[in-house]
Every structure is written in C-alpha cells, then in structure tokens.
N, C-alpha and C. Protein backbone atom coordinates (compact mmCIF):
# COMPACT_ATOMS: atom_id res chain seq x y z
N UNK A 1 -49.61 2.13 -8.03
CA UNK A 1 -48.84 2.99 -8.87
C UNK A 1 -49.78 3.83 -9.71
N UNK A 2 -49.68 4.75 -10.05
CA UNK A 2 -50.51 5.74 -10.54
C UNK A 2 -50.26 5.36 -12.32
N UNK A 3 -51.46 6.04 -12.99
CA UNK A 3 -51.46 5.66 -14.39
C UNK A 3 -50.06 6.38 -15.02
N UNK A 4 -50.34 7.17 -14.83
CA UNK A 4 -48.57 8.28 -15.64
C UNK A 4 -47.40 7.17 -15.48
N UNK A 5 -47.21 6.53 -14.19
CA UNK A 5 -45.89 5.41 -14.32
C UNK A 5 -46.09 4.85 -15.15
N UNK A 6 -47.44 4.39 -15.69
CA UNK A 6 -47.81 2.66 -16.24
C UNK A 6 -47.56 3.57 -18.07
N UNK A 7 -48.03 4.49 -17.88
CA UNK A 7 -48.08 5.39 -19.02
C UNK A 7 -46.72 5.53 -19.70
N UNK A 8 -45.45 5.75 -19.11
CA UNK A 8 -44.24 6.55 -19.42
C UNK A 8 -43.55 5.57 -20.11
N UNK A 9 -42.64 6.14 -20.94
CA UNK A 9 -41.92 5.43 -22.30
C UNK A 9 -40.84 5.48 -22.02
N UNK A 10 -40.15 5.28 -20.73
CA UNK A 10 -38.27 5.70 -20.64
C UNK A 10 -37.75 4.33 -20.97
N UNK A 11 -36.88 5.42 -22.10
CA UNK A 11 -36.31 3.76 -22.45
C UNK A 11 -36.19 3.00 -23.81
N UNK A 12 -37.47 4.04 -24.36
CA UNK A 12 -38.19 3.32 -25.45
C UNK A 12 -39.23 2.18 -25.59
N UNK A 13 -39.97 2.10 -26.27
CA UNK A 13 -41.03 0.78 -26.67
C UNK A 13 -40.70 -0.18 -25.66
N UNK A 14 -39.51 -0.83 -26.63
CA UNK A 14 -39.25 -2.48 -26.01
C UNK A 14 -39.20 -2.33 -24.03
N UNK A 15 -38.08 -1.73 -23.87
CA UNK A 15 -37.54 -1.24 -22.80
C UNK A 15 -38.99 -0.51 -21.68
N UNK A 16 -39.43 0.08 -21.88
CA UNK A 16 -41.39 0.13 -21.34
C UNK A 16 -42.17 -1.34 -21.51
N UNK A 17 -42.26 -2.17 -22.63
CA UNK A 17 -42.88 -2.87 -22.56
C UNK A 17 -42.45 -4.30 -21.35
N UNK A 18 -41.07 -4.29 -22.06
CA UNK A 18 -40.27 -5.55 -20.92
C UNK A 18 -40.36 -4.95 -19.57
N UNK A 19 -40.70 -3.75 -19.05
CA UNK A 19 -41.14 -3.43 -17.65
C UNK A 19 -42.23 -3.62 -16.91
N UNK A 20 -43.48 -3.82 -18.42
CA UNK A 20 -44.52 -3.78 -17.90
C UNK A 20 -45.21 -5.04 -17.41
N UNK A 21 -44.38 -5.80 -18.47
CA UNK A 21 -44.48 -7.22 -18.25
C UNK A 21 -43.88 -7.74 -17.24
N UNK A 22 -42.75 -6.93 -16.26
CA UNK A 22 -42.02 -7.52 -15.73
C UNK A 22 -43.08 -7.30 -13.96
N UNK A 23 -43.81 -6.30 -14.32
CA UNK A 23 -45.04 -5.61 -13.50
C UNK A 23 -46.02 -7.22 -13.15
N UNK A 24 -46.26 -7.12 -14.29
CA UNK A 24 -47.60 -8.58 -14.56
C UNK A 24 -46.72 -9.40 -14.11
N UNK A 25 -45.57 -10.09 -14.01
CA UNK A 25 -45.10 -11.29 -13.44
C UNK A 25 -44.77 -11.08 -11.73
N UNK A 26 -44.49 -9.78 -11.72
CA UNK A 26 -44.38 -9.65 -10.25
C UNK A 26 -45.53 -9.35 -9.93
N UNK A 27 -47.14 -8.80 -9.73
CA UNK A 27 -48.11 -9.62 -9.61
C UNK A 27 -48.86 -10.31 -9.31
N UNK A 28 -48.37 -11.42 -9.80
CA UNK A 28 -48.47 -13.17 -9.83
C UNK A 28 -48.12 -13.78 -8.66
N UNK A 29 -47.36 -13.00 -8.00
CA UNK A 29 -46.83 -13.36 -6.65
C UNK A 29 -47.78 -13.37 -5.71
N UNK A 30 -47.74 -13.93 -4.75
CA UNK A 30 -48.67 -14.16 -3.96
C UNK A 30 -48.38 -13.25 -2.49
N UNK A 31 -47.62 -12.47 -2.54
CA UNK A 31 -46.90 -11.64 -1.53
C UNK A 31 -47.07 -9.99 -2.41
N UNK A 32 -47.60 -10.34 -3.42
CA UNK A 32 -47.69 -8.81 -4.25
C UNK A 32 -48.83 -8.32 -4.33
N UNK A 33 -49.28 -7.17 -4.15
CA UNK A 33 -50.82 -6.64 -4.19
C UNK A 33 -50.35 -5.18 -5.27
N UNK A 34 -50.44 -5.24 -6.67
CA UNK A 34 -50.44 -4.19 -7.71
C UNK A 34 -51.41 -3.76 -7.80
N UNK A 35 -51.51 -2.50 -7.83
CA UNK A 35 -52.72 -1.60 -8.20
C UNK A 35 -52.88 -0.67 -8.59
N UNK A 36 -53.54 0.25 -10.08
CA UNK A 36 -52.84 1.51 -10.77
C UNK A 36 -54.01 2.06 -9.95
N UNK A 37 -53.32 3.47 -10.24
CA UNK A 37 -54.27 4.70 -9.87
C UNK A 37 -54.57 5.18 -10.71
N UNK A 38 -56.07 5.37 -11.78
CA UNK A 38 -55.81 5.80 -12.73
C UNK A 38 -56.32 7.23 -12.58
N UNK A 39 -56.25 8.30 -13.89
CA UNK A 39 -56.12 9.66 -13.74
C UNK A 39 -57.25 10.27 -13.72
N UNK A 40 -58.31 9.06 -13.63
CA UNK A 40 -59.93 9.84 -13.49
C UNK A 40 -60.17 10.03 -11.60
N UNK A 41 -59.04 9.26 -11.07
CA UNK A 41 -58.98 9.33 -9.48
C UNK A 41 -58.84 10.90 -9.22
N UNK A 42 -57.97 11.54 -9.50
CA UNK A 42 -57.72 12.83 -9.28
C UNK A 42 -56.72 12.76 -8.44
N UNK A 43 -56.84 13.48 -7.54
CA UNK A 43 -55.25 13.60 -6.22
C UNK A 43 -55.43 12.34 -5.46
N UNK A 44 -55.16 12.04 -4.64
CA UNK A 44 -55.17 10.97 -4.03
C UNK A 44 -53.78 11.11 -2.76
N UNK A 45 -54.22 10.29 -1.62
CA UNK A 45 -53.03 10.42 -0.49
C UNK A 45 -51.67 9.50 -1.25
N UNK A 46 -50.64 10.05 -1.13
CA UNK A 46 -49.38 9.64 -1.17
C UNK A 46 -49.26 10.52 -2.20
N UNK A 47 -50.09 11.23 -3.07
CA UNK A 47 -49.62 11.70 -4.76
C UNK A 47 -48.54 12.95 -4.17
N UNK A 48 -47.26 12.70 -4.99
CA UNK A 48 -46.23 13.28 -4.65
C UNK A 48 -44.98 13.24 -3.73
N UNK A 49 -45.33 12.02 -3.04
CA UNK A 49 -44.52 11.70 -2.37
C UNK A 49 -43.29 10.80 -2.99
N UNK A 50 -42.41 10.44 -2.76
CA UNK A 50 -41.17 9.82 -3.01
C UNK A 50 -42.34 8.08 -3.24
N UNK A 51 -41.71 7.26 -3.78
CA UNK A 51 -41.59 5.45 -4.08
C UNK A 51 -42.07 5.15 -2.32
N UNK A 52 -43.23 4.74 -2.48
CA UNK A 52 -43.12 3.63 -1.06
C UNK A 52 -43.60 2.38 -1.11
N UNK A 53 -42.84 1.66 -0.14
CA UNK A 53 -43.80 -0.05 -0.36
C UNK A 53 -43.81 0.07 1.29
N UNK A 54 -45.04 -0.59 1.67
CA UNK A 54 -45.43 -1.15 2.76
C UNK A 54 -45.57 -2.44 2.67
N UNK A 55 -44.50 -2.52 3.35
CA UNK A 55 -44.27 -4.53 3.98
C UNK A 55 -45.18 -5.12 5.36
N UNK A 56 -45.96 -5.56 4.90
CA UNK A 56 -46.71 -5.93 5.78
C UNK A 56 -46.61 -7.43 6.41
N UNK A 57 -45.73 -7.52 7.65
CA UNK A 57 -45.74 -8.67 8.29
C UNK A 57 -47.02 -9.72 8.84
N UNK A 58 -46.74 -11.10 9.23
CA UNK A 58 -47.44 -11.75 9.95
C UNK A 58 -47.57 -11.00 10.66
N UNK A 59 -46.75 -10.48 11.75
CA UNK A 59 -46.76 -9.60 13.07
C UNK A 59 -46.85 -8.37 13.02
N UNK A 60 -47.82 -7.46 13.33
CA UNK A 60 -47.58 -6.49 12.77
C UNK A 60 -46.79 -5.43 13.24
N UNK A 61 -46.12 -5.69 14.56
CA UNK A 61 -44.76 -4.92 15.30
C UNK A 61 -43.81 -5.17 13.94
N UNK A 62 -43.55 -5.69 13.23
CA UNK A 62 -42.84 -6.16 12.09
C UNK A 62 -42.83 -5.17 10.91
N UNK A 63 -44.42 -4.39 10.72
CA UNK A 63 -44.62 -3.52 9.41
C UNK A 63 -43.36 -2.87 9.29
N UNK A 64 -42.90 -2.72 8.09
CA UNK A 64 -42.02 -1.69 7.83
C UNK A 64 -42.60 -0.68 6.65
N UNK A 65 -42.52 0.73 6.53
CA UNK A 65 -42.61 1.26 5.43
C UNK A 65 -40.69 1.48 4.32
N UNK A 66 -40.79 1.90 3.55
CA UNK A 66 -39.70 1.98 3.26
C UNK A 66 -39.95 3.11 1.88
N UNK A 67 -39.01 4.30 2.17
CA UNK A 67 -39.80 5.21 1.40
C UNK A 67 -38.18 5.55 0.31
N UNK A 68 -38.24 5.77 -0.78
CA UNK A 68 -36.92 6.48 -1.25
C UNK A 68 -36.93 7.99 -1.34
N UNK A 69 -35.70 8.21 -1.71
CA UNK A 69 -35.45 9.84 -0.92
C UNK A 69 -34.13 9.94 -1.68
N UNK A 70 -33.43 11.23 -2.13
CA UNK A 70 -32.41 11.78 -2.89
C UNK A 70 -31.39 10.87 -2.32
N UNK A 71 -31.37 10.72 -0.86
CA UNK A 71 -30.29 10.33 0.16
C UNK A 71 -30.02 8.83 0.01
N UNK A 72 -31.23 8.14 -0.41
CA UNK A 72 -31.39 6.63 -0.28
C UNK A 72 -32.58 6.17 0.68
N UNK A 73 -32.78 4.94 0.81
CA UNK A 73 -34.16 4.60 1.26
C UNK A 73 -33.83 4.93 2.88
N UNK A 74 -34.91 5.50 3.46
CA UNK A 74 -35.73 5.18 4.54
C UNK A 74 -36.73 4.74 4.64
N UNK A 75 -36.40 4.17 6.21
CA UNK A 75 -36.76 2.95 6.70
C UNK A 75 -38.59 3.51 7.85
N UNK A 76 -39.58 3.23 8.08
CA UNK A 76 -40.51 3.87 8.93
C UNK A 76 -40.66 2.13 9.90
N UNK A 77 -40.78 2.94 10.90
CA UNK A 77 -41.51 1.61 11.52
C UNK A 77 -41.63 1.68 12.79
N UNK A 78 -42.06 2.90 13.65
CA UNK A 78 -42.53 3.56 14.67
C UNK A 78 -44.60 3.06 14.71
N UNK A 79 -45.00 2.59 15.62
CA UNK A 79 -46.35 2.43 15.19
C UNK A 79 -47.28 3.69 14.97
N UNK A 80 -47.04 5.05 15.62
CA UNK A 80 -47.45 5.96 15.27
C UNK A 80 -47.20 6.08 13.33
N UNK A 81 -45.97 6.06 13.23
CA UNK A 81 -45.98 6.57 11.62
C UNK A 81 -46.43 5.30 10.55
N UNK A 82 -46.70 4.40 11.06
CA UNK A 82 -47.34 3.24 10.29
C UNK A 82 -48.49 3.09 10.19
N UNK A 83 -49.30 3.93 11.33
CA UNK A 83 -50.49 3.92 11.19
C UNK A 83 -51.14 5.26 10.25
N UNK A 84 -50.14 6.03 10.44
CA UNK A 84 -50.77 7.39 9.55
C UNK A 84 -50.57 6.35 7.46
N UNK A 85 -49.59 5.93 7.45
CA UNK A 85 -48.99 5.65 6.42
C UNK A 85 -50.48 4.40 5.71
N UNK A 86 -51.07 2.87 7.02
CA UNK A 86 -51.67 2.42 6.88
C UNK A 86 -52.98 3.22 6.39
N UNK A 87 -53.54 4.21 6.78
CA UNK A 87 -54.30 4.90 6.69
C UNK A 87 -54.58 5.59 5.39
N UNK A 88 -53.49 5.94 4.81
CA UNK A 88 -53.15 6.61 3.43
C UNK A 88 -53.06 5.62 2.34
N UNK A 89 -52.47 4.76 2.93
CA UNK A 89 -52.73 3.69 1.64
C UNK A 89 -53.97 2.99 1.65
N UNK A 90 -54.72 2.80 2.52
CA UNK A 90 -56.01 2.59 2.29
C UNK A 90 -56.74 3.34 1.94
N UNK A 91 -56.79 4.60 1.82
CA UNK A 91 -57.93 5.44 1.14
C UNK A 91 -56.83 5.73 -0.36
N UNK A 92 -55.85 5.32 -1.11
CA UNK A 92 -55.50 4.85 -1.70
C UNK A 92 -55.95 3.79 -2.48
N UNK A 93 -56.31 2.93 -2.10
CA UNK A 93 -56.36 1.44 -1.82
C UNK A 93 -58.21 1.78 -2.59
N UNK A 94 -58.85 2.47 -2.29
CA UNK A 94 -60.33 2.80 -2.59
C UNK A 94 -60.10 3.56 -4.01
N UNK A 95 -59.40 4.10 -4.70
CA UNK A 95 -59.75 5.14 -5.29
C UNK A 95 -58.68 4.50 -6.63
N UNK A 96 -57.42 3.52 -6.40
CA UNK A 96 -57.29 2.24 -7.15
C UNK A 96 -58.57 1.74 -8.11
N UNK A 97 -57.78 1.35 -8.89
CA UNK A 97 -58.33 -0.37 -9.70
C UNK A 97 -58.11 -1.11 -9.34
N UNK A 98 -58.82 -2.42 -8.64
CA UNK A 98 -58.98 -3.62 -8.21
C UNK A 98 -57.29 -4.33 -8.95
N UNK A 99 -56.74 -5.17 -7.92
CA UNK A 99 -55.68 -6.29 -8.83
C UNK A 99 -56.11 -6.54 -10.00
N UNK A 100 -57.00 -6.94 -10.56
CA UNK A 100 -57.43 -7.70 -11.64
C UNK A 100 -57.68 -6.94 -12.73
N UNK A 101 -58.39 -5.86 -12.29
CA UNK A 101 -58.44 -4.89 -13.44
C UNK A 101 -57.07 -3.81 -13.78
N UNK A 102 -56.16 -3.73 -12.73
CA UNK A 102 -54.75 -3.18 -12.74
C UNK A 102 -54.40 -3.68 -13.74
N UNK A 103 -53.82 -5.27 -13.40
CA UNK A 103 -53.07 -6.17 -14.34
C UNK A 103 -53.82 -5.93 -15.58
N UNK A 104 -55.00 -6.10 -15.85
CA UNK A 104 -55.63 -5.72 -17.39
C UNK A 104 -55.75 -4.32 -17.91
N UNK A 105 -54.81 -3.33 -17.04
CA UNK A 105 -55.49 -2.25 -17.55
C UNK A 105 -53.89 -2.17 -18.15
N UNK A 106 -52.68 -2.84 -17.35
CA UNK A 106 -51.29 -2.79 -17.35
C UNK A 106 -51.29 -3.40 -18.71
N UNK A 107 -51.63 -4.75 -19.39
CA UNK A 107 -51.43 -5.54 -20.71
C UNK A 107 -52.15 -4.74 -21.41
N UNK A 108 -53.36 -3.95 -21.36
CA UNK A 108 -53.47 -3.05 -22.13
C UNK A 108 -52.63 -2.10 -23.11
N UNK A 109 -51.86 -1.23 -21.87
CA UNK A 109 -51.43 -0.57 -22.52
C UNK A 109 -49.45 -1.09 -22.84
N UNK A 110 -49.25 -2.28 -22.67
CA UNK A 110 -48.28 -2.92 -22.88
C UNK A 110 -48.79 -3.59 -24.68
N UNK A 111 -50.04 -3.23 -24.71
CA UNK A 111 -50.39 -3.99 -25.99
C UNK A 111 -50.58 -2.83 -27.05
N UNK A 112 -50.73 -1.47 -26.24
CA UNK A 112 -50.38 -0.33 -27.48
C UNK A 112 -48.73 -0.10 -27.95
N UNK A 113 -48.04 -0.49 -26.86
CA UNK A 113 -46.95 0.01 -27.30
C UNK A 113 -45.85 -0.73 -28.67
C-alpha cells in the first residue's frame, strides 16, 4: 500500500487510527505479506490502478488476482495476465519497505495521530 493510504485521515483521528491498527493485526497473519510504498519510491508499477490483492495459491493454476473497479471486483486468473500482474508486483515488491519496517513505519504514524 503506498504511504498516502497509510497517511489519510478519513474518518477522523480515532477512526484512521483503529484502521491502522486493524492493518498491524492483519499483518500478524501468517497468510498476509503488508508492505508500504513510501513517497521517496516515486512512481512505481500498479501506481494508479484500482485496489488489488494477489492470492497466491499452493498451486499456482489456483493464483487469482482480484482487482476493484466502479462495477465491483474483478476476478484475473488467465496465466498470461498473472504473470504480467506477478511481475508488477514484484518490482513493487523492491521499491517497498520490508514487512517489518512497514508495520513500524504503520505504528509510527498511528502514534502521531
């Protein structure tokens, strides 16, 4: 997630903070890989695109992307478009903060607010 999400106040204080925390507990999961993008990255692949999570199966005929859209979520999972998508989130994935420093960069600024 890029710094501006981790950044934004909708809601107010409390309402940002109980999100951010709700960030750090999801996390913790062992099926979760969080990671900010922060704004010294510059552009980066996906910037601008709609919400995506890549579900990454045991199997990987299984990957699904799942992107949101005005319409509601779509679904990717053609191996051609999973691999462009794999591809993007890994050079993504480089230009990130490590899990560890995410989550600390996340209580950070859960600790200004």
């Amino acid at each position: 997630m890029s710094e501006a999400a981790v950044r934004m106040r909708l809601g107010g204080r409390s309402v940002a903070r109980a999100q951010l925390e709700y960030l750090l507990e999801a996390a913790d999961r062992p099926n979760v890989t969080l990671q900010v993008i922060p704004f010294a990255a510059g552009g980066f692949p996906l910037l601008g695109d709609s919400s995506v999570m890549y579900a990454e199966a045991s199997n990987s005929h299984l990957d699904t992307v799942q992107m949101d859209s005005p319409t509601g979520a779509v679904f990717i999972d053609s191996p051609a478009q999973l691999a462009n998508f794999r591809t993007r989130l890994d050079l993504v994935e480089q230009v990130a903060l490590t899990p560890s420093k995410s989550r600390d960069f996340i209580r950070t600024v859960a600790k200004e607010l």
